[in-house]
Protein backbone atom coordinates (compact mmCIF):
# COMPACT_ATOMS: atom_id res chain seq x y z
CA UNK A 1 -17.33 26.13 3.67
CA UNK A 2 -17.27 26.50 -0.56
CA UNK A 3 -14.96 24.07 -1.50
CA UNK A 4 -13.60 23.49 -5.53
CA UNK A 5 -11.86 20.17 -5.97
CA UNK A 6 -9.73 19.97 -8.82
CA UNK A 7 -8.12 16.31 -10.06
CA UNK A 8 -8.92 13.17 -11.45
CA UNK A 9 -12.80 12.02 -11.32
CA UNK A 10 -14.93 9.57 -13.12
CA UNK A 11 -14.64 8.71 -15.76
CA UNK A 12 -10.73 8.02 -15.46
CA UNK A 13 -9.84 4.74 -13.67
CA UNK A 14 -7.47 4.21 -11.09
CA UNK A 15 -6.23 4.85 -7.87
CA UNK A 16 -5.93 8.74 -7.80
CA UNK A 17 -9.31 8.82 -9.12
CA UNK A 18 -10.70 6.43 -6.68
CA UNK A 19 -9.25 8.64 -3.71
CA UNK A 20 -10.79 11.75 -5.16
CA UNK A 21 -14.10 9.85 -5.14
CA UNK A 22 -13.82 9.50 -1.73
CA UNK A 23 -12.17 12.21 -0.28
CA UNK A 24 -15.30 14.46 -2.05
CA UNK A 25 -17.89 12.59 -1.01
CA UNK A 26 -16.35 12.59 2.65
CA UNK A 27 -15.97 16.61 2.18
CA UNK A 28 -19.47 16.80 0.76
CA UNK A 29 -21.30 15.73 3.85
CA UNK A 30 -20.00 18.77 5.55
CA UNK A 31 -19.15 21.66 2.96
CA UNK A 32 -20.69 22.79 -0.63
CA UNK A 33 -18.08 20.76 -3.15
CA UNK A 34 -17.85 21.15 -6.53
CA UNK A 35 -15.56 18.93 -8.58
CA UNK A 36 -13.32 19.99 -11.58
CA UNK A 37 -12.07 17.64 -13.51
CA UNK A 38 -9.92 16.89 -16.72
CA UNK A 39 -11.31 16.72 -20.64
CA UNK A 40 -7.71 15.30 -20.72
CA UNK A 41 -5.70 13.88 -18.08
CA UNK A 42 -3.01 12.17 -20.50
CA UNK A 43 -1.86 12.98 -24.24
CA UNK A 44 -2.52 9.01 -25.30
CA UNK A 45 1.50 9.07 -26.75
CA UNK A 46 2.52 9.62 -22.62
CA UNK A 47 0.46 7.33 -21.48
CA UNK A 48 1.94 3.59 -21.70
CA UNK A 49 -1.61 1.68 -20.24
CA UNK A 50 -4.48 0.63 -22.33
CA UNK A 51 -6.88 2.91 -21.34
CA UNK A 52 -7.53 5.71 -18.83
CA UNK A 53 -11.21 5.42 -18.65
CA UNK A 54 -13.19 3.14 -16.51
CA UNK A 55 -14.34 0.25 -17.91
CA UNK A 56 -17.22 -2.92 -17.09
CA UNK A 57 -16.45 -4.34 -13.95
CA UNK A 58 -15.10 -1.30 -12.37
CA UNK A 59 -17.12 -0.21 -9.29
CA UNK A 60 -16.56 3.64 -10.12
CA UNK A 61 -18.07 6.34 -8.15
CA UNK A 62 -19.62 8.68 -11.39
CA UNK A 63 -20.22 11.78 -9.60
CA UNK A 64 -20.25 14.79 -11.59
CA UNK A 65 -17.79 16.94 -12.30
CA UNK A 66 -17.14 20.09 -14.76
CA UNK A 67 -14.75 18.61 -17.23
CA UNK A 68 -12.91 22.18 -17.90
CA UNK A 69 -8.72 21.34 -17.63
CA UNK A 70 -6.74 19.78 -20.53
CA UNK A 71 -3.32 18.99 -18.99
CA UNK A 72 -1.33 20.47 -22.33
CA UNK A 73 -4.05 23.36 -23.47
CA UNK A 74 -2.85 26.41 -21.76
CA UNK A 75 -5.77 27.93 -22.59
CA UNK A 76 -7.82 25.46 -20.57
CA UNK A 77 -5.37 26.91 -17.15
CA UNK A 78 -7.50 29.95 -17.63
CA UNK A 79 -10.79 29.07 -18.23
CA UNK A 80 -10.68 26.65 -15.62
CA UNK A 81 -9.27 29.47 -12.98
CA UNK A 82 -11.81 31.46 -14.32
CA UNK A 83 -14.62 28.89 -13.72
CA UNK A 84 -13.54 27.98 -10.24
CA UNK A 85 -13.36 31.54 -9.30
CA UNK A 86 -16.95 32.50 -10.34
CA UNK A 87 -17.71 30.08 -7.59
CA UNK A 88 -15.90 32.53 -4.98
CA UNK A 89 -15.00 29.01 -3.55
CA UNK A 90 -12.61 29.53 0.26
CA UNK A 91 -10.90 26.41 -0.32
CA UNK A 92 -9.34 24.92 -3.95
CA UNK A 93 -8.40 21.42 -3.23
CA UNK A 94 -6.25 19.32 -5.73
CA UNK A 95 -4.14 16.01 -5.77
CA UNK A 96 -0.89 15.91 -6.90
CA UNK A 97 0.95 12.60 -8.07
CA UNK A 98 3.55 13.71 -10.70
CA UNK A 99 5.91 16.83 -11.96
CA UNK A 100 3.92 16.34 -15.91
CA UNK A 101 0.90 18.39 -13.85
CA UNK A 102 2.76 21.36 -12.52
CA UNK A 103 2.56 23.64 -14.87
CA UNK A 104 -1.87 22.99 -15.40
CA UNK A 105 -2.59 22.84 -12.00
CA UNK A 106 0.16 25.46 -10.90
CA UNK A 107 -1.24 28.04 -13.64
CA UNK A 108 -4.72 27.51 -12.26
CA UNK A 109 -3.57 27.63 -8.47
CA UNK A 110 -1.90 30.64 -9.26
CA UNK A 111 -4.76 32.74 -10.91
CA UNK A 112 -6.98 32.06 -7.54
CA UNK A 113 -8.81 35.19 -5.89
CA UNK A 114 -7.71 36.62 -2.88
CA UNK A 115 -10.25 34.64 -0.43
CA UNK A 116 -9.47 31.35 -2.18
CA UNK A 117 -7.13 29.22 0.07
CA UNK A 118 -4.99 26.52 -2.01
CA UNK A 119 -4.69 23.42 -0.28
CA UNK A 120 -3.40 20.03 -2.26
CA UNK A 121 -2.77 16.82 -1.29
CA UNK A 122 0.25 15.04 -2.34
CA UNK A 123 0.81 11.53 -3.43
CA UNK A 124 4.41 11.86 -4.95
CA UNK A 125 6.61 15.50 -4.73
CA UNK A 126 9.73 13.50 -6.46
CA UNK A 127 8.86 11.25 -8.80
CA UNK A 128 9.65 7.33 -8.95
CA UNK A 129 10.85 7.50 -12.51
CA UNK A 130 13.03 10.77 -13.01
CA UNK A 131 12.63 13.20 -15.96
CA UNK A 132 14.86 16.14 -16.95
CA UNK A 133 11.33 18.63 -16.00
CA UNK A 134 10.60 17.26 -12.26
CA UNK A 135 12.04 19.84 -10.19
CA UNK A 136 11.41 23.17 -11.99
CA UNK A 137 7.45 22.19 -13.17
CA UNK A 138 6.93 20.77 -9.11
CA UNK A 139 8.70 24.05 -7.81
CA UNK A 140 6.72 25.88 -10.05
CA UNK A 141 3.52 24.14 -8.16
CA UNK A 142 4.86 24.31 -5.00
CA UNK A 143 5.26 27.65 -4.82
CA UNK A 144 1.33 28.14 -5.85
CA UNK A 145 -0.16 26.77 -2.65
CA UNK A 146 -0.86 27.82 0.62
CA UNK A 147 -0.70 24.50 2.59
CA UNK A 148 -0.05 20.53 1.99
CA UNK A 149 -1.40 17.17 3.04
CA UNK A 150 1.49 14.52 2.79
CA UNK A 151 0.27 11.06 3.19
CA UNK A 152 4.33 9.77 4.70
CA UNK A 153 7.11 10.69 5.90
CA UNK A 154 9.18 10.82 3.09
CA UNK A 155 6.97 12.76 0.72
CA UNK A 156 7.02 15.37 3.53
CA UNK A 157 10.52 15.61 3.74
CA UNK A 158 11.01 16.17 -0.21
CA UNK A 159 8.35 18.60 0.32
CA UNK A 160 10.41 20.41 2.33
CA UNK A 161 13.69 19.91 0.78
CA UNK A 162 12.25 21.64 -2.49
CA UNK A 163 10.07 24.17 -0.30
CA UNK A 164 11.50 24.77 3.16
CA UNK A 165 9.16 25.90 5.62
CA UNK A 166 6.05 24.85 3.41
CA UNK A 167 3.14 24.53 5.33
CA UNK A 168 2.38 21.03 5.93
CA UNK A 169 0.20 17.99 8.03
CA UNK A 170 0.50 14.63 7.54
CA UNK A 171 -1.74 12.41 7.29
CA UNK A 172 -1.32 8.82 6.49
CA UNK A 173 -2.84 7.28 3.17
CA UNK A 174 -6.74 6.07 4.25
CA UNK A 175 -7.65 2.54 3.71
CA UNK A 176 -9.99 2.04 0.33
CA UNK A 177 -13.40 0.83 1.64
CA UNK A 178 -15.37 0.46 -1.80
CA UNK A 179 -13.73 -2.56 -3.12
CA UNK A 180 -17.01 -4.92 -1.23
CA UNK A 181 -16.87 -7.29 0.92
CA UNK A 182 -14.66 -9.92 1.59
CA UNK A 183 -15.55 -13.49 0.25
CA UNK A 184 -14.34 -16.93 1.06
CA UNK A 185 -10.48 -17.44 0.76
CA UNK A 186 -10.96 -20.90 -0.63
CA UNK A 187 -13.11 -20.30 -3.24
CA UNK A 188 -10.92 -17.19 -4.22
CA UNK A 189 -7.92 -19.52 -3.99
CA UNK A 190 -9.60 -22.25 -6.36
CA UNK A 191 -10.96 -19.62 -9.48
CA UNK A 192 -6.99 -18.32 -9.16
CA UNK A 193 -5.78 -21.72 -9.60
CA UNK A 194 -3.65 -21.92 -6.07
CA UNK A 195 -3.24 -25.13 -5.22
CA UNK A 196 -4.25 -26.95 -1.36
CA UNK A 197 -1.80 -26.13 1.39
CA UNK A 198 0.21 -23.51 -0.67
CA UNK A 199 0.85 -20.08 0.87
CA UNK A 200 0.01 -17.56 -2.11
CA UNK A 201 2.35 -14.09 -1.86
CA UNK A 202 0.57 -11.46 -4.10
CA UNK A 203 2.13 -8.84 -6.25
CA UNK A 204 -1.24 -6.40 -7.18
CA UNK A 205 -1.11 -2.93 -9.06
CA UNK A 206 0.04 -1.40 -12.28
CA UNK A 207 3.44 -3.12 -13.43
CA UNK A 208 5.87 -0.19 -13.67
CA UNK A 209 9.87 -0.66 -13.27
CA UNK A 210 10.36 1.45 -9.96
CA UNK A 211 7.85 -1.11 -8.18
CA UNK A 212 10.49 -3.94 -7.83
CA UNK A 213 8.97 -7.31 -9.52
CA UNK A 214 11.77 -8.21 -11.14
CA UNK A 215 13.70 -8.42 -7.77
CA UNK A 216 10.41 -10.12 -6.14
CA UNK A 217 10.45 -12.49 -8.81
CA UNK A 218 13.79 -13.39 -8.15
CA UNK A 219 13.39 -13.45 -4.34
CA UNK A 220 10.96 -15.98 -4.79
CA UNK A 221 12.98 -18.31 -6.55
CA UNK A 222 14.96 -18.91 -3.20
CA UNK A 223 11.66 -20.34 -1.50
CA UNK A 224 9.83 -23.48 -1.64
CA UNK A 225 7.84 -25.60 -3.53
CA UNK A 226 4.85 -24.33 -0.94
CA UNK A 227 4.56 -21.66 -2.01
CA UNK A 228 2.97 -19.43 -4.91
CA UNK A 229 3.20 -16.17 -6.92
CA UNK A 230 0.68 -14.59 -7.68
CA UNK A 231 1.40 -11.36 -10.42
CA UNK A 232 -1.93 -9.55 -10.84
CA UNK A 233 -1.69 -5.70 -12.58
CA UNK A 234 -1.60 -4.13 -15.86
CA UNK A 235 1.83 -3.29 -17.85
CA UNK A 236 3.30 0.20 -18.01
CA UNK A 237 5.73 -0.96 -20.60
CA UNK A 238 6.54 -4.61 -21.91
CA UNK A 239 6.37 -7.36 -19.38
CA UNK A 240 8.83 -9.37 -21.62
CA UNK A 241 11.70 -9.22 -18.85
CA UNK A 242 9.58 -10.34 -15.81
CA UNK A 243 8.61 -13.30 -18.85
CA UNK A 244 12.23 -13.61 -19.15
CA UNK A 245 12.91 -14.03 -15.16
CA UNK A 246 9.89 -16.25 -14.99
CA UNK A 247 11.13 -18.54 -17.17
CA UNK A 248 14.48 -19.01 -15.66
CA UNK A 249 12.68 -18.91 -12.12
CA UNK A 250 12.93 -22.39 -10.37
CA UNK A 251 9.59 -22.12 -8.98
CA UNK A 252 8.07 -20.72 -12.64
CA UNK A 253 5.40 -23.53 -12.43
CA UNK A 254 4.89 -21.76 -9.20
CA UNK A 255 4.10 -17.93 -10.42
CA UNK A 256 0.50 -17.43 -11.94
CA UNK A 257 0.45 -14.31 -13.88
CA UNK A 258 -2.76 -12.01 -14.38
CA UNK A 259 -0.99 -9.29 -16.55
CA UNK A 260 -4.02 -6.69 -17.01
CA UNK A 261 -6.03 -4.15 -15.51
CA UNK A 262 -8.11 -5.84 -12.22
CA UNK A 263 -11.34 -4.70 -12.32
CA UNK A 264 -12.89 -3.71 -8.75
CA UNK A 265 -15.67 -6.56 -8.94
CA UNK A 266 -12.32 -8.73 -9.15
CA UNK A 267 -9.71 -7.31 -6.27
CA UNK A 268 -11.58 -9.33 -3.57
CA UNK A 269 -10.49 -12.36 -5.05
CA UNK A 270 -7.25 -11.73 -5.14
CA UNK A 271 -6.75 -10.29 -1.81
CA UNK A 272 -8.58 -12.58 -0.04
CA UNK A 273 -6.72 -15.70 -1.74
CA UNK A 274 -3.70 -14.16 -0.17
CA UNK A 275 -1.44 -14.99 2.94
């Protein structure tokens, strides 16, 4: 099978981009894949991180991909249909996470030839953090695409609340398998700073309100002194209010923060340091 694959590839950073890694290189060793990917995933104003792009340290797959889509160039929606569709490809695939990509990946879904079956998989169909645009920009995708993959329950059933009788399988979300190997727990333990005999609990991911640390952090003020927090994950935002629940926290000698990006040479640690 011709297969065109358009998302997030190298060289964006992050978890969407890190499942498209894999997912291609899993279709690859069965099927002719080509990857399409963003010259801009973000305008820089929308996105609250510090960067988008993978950096030292990250253990990024950098397969190639024809950099063709810019998420607010209408223009782009064309030119990328038009380059997947010189490929006569019988499958597009695409990932989709959040209502902001609707209308780029819609318009391109949309402008597909006749023997091109639309396929996406879906992360998110309603987002965590509402805007005024979700529902008409994801209807607007929804309606573009022959067939889903939901990766739970509940993102199938908003599927199908916005697009009854969509065709969809689900499939849950794969474990991540190029993070290395695992490493000693005590030595992991000692470069984090977790004392002997302390059970470590381990927030990890990008810090964004929806996620719930504030009400973790205040959960784990009812424990005791054996145990430790560990916060590990770049800020969407200001982190001044978990600062401000730390510091009222009785156990905030207890909660070790590591408030940036993790790099994939450094998620072993943390994982492994964990109970």
């Amino acid at each position: 099978m011709k297969i065109a694959y358009l998302s997030t590839f190298y060289p964006y950073r992050g978890g969407i981009a890190q499942f498209n890694a894999s997912l291609f290189r899993a279709l690859e060793a069965r099927h002719a894949v080509t990857a399409f990917n963003f010259t801009r995933q973000y305008p820089d104003f929308l996105f609250p991180g510090k960067t988008q792009y993978v950096q030292p340290g990250d253990r990024a797959d950098a397969l190639e991909s024809k950099r063709t889509l810019d998420s607010i160039n209408p223009l782009t929606y064309i030119r990328t249909a038009a380059a997947i569709n010189r490929l006569s490809p019988d499958l597009l695939v695409m990932k989709f996470w959040m209502s902001f990509f609707g209308p780029s990946l819609g318009a391109v879904a949309g402008r597909m030839g006749p023997g091109t079956k639309v396929v996406t998989v879906l992360d998110n169909v309603i987002p965590h953090e509402k805007r005024f645009f979700d529902i008409p920009f994801t209807k607007y995708f929804l309606r573009r695409n022959h067939g889903f993959v939901a990766m739970s329950s509940p993102v199938e059933r908003d599927l199908l609340s916005l697009s009854p009788g969509a065709r969809c399988i689900r499939i849950p979300h794969p474990l991540y398998d190029h993070f290395g190997e695992m490493i000693d727990p005590a030595g992991a333990r000692r470069r984090l700073g977790i004392g002997p005999g302390k059970r470590a609990v381990l927030f990890f991911g990008f810090i964004r309100d929806y996620k719930g640390l504030d009400v973790l952090i205040e959960a784990f003020g009812k424990l005791d002194d054996r145990y430790v927090l560990v916060i590990a994950g770049e800020t969407y935002g200001s982190f001044d209010a978990y600062n401000a629940l730390i510091s009222r926290s009785p156990l905030r000698d207890n909660i070790l923060v590591f408030n940036d990006y993790i790099p994939d040479s450094r998620v072993p640690e943390f994982f492994c340091a964990a109970d």
